[in-house]
N, C-alpha and C. Protein backbone atom coordinates (compact mmCIF):
# COMPACT_ATOMS: atom_id res chain seq x y z
N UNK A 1 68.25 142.49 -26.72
CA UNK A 1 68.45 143.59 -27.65
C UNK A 1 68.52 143.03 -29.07
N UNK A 2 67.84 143.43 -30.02
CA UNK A 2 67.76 143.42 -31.11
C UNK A 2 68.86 144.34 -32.01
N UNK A 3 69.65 143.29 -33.21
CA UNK A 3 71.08 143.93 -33.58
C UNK A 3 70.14 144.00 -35.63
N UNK A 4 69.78 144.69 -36.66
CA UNK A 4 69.57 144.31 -37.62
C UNK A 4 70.55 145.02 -38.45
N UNK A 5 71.00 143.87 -39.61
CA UNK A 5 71.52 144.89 -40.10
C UNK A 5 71.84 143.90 -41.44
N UNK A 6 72.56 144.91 -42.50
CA UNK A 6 72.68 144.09 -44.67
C UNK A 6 74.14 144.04 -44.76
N UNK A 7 74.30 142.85 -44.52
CA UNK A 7 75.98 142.46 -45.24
C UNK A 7 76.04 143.63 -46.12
N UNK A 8 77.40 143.89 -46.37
CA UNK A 8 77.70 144.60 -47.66
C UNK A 8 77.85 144.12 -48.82
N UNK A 9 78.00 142.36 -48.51
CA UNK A 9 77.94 141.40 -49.72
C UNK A 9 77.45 140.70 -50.28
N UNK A 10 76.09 141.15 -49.78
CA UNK A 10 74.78 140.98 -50.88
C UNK A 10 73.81 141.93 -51.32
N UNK A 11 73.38 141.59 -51.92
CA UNK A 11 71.87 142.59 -52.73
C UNK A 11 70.99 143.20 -51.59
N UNK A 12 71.06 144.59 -51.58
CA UNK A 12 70.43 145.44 -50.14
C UNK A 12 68.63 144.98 -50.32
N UNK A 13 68.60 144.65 -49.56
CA UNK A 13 67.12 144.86 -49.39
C UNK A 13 66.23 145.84 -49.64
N UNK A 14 64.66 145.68 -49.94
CA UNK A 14 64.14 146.96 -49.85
C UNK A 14 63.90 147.48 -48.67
N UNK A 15 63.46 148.94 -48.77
CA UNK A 15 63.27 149.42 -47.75
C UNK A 15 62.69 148.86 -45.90
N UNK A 16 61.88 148.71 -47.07
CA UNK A 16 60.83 147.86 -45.85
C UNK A 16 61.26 147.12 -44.78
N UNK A 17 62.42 145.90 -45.51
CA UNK A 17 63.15 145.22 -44.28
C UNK A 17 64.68 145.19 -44.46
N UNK A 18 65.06 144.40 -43.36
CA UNK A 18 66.52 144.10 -43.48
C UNK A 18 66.75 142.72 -43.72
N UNK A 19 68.55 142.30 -43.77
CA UNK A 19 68.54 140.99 -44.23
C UNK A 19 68.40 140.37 -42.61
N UNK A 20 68.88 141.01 -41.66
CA UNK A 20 69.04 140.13 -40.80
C UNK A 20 68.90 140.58 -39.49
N UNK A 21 68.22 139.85 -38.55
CA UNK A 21 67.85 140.85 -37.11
C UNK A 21 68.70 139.27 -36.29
N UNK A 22 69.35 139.79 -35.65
CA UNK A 22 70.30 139.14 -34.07
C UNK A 22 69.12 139.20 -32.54
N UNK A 23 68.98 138.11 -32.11
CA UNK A 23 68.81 138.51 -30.80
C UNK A 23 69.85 138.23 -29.58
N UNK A 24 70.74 139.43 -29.67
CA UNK A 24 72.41 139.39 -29.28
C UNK A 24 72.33 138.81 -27.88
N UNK A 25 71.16 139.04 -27.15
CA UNK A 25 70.97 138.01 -26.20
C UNK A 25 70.93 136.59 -25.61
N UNK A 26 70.07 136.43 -26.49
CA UNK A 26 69.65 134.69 -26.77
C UNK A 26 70.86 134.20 -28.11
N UNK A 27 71.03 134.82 -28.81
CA UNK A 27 72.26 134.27 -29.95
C UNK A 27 71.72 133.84 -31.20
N UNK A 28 69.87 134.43 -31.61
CA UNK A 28 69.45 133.56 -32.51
C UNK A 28 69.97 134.99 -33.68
N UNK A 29 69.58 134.56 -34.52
CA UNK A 29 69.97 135.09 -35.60
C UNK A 29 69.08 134.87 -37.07
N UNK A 30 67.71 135.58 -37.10
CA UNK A 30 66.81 135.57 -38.42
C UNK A 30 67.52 136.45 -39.79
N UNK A 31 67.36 135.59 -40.63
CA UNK A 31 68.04 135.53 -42.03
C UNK A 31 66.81 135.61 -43.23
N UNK A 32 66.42 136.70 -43.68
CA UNK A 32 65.58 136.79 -44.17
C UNK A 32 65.70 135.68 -45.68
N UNK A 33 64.75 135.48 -46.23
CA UNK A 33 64.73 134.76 -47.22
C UNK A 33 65.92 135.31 -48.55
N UNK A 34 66.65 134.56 -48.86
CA UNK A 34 67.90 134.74 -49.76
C UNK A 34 66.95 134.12 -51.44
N UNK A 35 67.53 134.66 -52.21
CA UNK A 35 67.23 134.58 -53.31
C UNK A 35 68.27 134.70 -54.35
N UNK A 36 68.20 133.69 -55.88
CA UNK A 36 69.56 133.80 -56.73
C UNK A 36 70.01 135.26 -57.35
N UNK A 37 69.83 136.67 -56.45
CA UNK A 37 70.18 137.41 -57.18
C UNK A 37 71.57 137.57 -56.82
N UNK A 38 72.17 138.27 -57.43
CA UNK A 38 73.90 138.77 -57.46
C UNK A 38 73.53 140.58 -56.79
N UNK A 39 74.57 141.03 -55.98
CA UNK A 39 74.54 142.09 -55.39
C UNK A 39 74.49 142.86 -55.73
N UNK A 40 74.85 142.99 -57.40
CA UNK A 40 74.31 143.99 -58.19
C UNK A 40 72.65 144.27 -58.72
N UNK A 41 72.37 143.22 -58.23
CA UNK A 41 70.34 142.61 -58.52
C UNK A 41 70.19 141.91 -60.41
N UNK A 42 71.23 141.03 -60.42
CA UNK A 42 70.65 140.45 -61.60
C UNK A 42 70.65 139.26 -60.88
N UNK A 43 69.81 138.54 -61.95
CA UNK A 43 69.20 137.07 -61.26
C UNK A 43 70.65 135.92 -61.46
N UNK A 44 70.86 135.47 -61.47
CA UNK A 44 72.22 134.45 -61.38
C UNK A 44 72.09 133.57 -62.24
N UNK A 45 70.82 133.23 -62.91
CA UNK A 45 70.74 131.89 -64.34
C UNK A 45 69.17 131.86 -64.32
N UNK A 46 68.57 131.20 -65.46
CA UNK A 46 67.44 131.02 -65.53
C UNK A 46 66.81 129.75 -65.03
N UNK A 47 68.17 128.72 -64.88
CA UNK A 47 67.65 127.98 -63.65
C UNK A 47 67.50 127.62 -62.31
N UNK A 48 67.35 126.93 -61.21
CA UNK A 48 67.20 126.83 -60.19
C UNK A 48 68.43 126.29 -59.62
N UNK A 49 69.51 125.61 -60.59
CA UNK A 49 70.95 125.38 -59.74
C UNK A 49 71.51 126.25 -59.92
N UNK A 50 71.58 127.37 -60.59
CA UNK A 50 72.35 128.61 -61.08
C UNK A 50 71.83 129.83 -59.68
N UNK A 51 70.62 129.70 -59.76
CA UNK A 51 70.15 130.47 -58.65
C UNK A 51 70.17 130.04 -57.19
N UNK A 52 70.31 128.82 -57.25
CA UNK A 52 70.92 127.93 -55.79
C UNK A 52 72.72 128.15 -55.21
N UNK A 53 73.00 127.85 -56.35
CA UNK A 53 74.70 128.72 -56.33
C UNK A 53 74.81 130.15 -55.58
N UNK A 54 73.73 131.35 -56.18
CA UNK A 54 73.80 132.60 -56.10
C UNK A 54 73.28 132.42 -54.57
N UNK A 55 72.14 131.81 -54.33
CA UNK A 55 71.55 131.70 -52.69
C UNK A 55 72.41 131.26 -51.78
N UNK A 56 73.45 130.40 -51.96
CA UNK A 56 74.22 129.88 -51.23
C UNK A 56 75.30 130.45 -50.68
N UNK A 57 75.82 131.66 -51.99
CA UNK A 57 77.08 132.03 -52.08
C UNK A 57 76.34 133.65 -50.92
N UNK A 58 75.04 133.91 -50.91
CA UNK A 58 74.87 134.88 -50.37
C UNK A 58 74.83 134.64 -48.51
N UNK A 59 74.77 133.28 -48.49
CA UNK A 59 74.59 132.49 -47.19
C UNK A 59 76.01 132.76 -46.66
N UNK A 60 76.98 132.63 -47.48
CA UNK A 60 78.52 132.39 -46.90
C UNK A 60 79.04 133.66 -47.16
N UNK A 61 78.01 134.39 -47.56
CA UNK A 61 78.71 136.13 -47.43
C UNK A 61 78.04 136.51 -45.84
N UNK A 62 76.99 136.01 -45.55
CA UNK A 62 75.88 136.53 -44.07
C UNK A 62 76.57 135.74 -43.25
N UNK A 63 77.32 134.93 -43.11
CA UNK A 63 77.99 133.80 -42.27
C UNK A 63 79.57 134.73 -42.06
N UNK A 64 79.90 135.12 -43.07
CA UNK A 64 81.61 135.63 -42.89
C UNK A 64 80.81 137.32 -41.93
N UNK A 65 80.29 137.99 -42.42
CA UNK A 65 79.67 139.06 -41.65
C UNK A 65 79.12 138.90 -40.40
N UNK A 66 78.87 137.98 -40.17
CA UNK A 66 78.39 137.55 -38.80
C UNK A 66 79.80 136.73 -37.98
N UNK A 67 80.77 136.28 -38.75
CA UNK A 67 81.37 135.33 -38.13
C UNK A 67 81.48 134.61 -37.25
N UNK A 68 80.45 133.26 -38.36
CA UNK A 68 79.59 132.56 -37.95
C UNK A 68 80.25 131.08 -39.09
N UNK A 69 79.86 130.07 -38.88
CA UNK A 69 80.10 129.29 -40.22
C UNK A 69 79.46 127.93 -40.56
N UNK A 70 79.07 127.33 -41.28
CA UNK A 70 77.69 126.81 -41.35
C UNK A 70 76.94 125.23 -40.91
N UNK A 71 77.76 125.54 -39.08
CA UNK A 71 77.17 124.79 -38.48
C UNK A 71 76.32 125.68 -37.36
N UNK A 72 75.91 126.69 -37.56
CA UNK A 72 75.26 127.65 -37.31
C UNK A 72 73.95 127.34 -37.52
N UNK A 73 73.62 127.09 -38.80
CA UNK A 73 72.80 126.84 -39.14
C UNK A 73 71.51 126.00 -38.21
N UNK A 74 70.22 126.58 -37.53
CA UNK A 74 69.81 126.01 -37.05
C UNK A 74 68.17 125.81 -37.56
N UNK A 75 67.72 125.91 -38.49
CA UNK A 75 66.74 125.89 -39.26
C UNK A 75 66.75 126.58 -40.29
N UNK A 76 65.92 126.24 -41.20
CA UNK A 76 66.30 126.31 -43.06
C UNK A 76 64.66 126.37 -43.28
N UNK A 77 63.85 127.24 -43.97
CA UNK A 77 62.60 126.84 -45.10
C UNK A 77 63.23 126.83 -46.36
N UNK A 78 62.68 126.59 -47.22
CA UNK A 78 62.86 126.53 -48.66
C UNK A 78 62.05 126.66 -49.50
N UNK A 79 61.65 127.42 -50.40
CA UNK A 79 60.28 127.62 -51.17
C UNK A 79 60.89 127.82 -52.65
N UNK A 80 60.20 126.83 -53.33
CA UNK A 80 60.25 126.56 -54.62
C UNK A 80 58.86 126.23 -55.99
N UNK A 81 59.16 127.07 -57.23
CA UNK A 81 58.33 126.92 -57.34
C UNK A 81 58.37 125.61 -58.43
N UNK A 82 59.05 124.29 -58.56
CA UNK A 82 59.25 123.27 -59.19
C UNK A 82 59.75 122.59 -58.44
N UNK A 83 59.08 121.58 -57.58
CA UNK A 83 59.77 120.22 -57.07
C UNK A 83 60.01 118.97 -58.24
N UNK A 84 60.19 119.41 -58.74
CA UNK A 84 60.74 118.27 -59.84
C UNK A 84 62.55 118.71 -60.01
N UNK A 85 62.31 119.99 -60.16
CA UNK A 85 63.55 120.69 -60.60
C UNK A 85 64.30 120.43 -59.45
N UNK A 86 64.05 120.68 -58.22
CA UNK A 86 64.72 120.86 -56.91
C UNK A 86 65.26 119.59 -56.35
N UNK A 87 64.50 118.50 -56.81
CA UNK A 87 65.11 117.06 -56.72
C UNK A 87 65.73 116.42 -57.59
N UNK A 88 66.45 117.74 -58.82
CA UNK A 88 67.00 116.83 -59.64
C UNK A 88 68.82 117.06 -59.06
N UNK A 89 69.78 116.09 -59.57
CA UNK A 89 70.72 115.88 -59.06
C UNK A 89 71.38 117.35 -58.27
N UNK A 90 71.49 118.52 -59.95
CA UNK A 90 72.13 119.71 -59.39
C UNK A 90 71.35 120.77 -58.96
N UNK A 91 70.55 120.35 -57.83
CA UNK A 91 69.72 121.15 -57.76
C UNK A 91 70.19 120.53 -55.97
N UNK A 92 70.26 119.27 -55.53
CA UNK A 92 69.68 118.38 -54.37
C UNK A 92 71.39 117.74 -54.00
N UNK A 93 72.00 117.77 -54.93
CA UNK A 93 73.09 117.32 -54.66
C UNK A 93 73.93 118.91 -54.32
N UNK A 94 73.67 120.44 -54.73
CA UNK A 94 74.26 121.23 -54.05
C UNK A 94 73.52 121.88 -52.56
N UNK A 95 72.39 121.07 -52.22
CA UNK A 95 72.06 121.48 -51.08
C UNK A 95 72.50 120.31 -49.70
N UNK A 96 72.90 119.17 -50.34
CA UNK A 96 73.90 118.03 -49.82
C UNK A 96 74.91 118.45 -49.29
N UNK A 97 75.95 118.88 -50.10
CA UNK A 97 77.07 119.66 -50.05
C UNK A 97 77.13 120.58 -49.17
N UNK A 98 76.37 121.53 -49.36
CA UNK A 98 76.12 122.91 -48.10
C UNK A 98 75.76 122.21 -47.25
N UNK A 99 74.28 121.71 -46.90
CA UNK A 99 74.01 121.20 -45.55
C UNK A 99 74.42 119.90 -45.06
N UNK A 100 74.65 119.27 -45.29
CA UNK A 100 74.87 117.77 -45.02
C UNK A 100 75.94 117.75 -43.98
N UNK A 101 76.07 116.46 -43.65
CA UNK A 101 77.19 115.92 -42.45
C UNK A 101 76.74 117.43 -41.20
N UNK A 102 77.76 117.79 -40.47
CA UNK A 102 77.65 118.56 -39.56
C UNK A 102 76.67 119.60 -39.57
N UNK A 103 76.23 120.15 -40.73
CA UNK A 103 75.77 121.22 -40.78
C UNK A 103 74.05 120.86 -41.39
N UNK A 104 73.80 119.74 -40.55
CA UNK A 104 72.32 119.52 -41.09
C UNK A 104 71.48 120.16 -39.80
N UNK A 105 70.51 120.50 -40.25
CA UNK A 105 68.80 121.13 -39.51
C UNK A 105 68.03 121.04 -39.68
N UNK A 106 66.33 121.06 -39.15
CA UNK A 106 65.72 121.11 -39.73
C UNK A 106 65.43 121.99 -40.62
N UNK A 107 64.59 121.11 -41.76
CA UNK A 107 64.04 122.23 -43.00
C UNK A 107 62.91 121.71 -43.17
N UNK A 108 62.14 122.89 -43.98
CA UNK A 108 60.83 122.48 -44.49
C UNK A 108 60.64 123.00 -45.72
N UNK A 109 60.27 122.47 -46.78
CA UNK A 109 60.42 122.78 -47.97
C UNK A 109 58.84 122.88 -49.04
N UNK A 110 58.52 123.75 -49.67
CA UNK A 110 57.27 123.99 -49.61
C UNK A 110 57.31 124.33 -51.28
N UNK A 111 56.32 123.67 -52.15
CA UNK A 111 56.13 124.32 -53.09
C UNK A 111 55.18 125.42 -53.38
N UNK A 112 55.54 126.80 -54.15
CA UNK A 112 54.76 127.68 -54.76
C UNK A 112 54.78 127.96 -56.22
N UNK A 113 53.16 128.84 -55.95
CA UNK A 113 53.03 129.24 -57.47
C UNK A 113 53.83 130.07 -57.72
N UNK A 114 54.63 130.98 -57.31
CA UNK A 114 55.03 131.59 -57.58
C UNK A 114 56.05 132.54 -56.24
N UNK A 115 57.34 132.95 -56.81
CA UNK A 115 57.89 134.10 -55.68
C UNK A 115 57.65 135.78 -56.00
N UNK A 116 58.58 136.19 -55.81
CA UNK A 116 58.24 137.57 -55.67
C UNK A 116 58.39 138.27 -56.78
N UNK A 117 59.15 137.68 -57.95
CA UNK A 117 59.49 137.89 -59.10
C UNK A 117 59.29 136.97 -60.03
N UNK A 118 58.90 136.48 -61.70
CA UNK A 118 58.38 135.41 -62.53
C UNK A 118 59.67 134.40 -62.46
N UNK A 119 60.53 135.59 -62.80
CA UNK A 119 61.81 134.41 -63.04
C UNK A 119 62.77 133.50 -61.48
N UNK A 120 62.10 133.71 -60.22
CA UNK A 120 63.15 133.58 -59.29
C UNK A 120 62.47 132.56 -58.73
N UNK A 121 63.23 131.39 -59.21
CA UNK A 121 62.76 129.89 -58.71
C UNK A 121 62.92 129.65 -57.41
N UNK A 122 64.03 129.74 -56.54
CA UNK A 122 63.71 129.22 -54.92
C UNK A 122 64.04 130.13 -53.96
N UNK A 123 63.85 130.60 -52.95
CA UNK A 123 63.41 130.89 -51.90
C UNK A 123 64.10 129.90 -50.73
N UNK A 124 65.47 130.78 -49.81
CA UNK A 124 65.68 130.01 -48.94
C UNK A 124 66.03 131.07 -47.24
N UNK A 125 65.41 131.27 -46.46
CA UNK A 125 64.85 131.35 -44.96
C UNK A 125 66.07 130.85 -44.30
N UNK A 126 66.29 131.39 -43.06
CA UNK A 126 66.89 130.53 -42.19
C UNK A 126 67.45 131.35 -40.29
N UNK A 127 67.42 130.51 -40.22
CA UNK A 127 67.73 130.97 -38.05
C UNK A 127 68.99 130.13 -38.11
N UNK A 128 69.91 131.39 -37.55
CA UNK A 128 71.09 130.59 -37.00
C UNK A 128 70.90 130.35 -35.42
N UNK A 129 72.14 130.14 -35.60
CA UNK A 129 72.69 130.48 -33.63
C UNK A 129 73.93 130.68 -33.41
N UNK A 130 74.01 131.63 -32.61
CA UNK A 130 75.18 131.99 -32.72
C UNK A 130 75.72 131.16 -30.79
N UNK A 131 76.59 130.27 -30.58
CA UNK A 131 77.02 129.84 -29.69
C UNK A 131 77.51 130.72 -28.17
């Protein structure tokens, strides 16, 4: 059975989709791509650690709603449109922090021309599991 459904503590999605579909069966848990906006829909900074903050902080709002916590985490994409930016300290050193030690997975990390909006530098995906 399929469970979908939008934290209340992040930025609602459009119509079209949701943030998050459960397969309450199996325990996986698809997390649609998070982005630096704030729940009110402004973007969180004009750079990519400002908007990494906002992506992160929306991760540990979908984690407390699920109560879940982020060794859950069982795969990560990442889409960015500056790998220069993304490997610089505060950009690579707050995705350390979040994922690192226990809570590492695979990821795959991909540069683009562009996301869904001019100003919204990264793009982050992810499958939990729920135990």
């Amino acid at each position: 059975m399929l469970r979908r459904l939008d934290p209340p503590g992040i930025r609602a999605p459009a119509p079209s989709y949701c943030q998050i579909t459960e397969d309450t069966r199996l325990g996986i848990v698809y997390v649609a791509g998070q982005v630096g906006l704030t729940k009110d829909g402004a973007i969180a900074g004009p750079d990519m650690a400002s908007q990494l903050r906002q992506v992160l902080a929306n991760f540990d709002a979908i984690l407390e709603e699920l109560k879940l916590d982020r060794t859950a985490f069982a795969r990560r994409g990442v889409f960015v449109t500056d790998m220069d930016e993304y490997f610089r300290d505060e950009v690579n050193g707050q995705m350390l922090a979040y994922f690192g030690g226990a809570n590492r997975c695979p990821s795959t990390l991909v540069g683009v021309n562009a996301l869904f909006r001019p100003e919204v530098k990264i793009e982050v995906e992810a499958v939990l599991h729920r135990p």
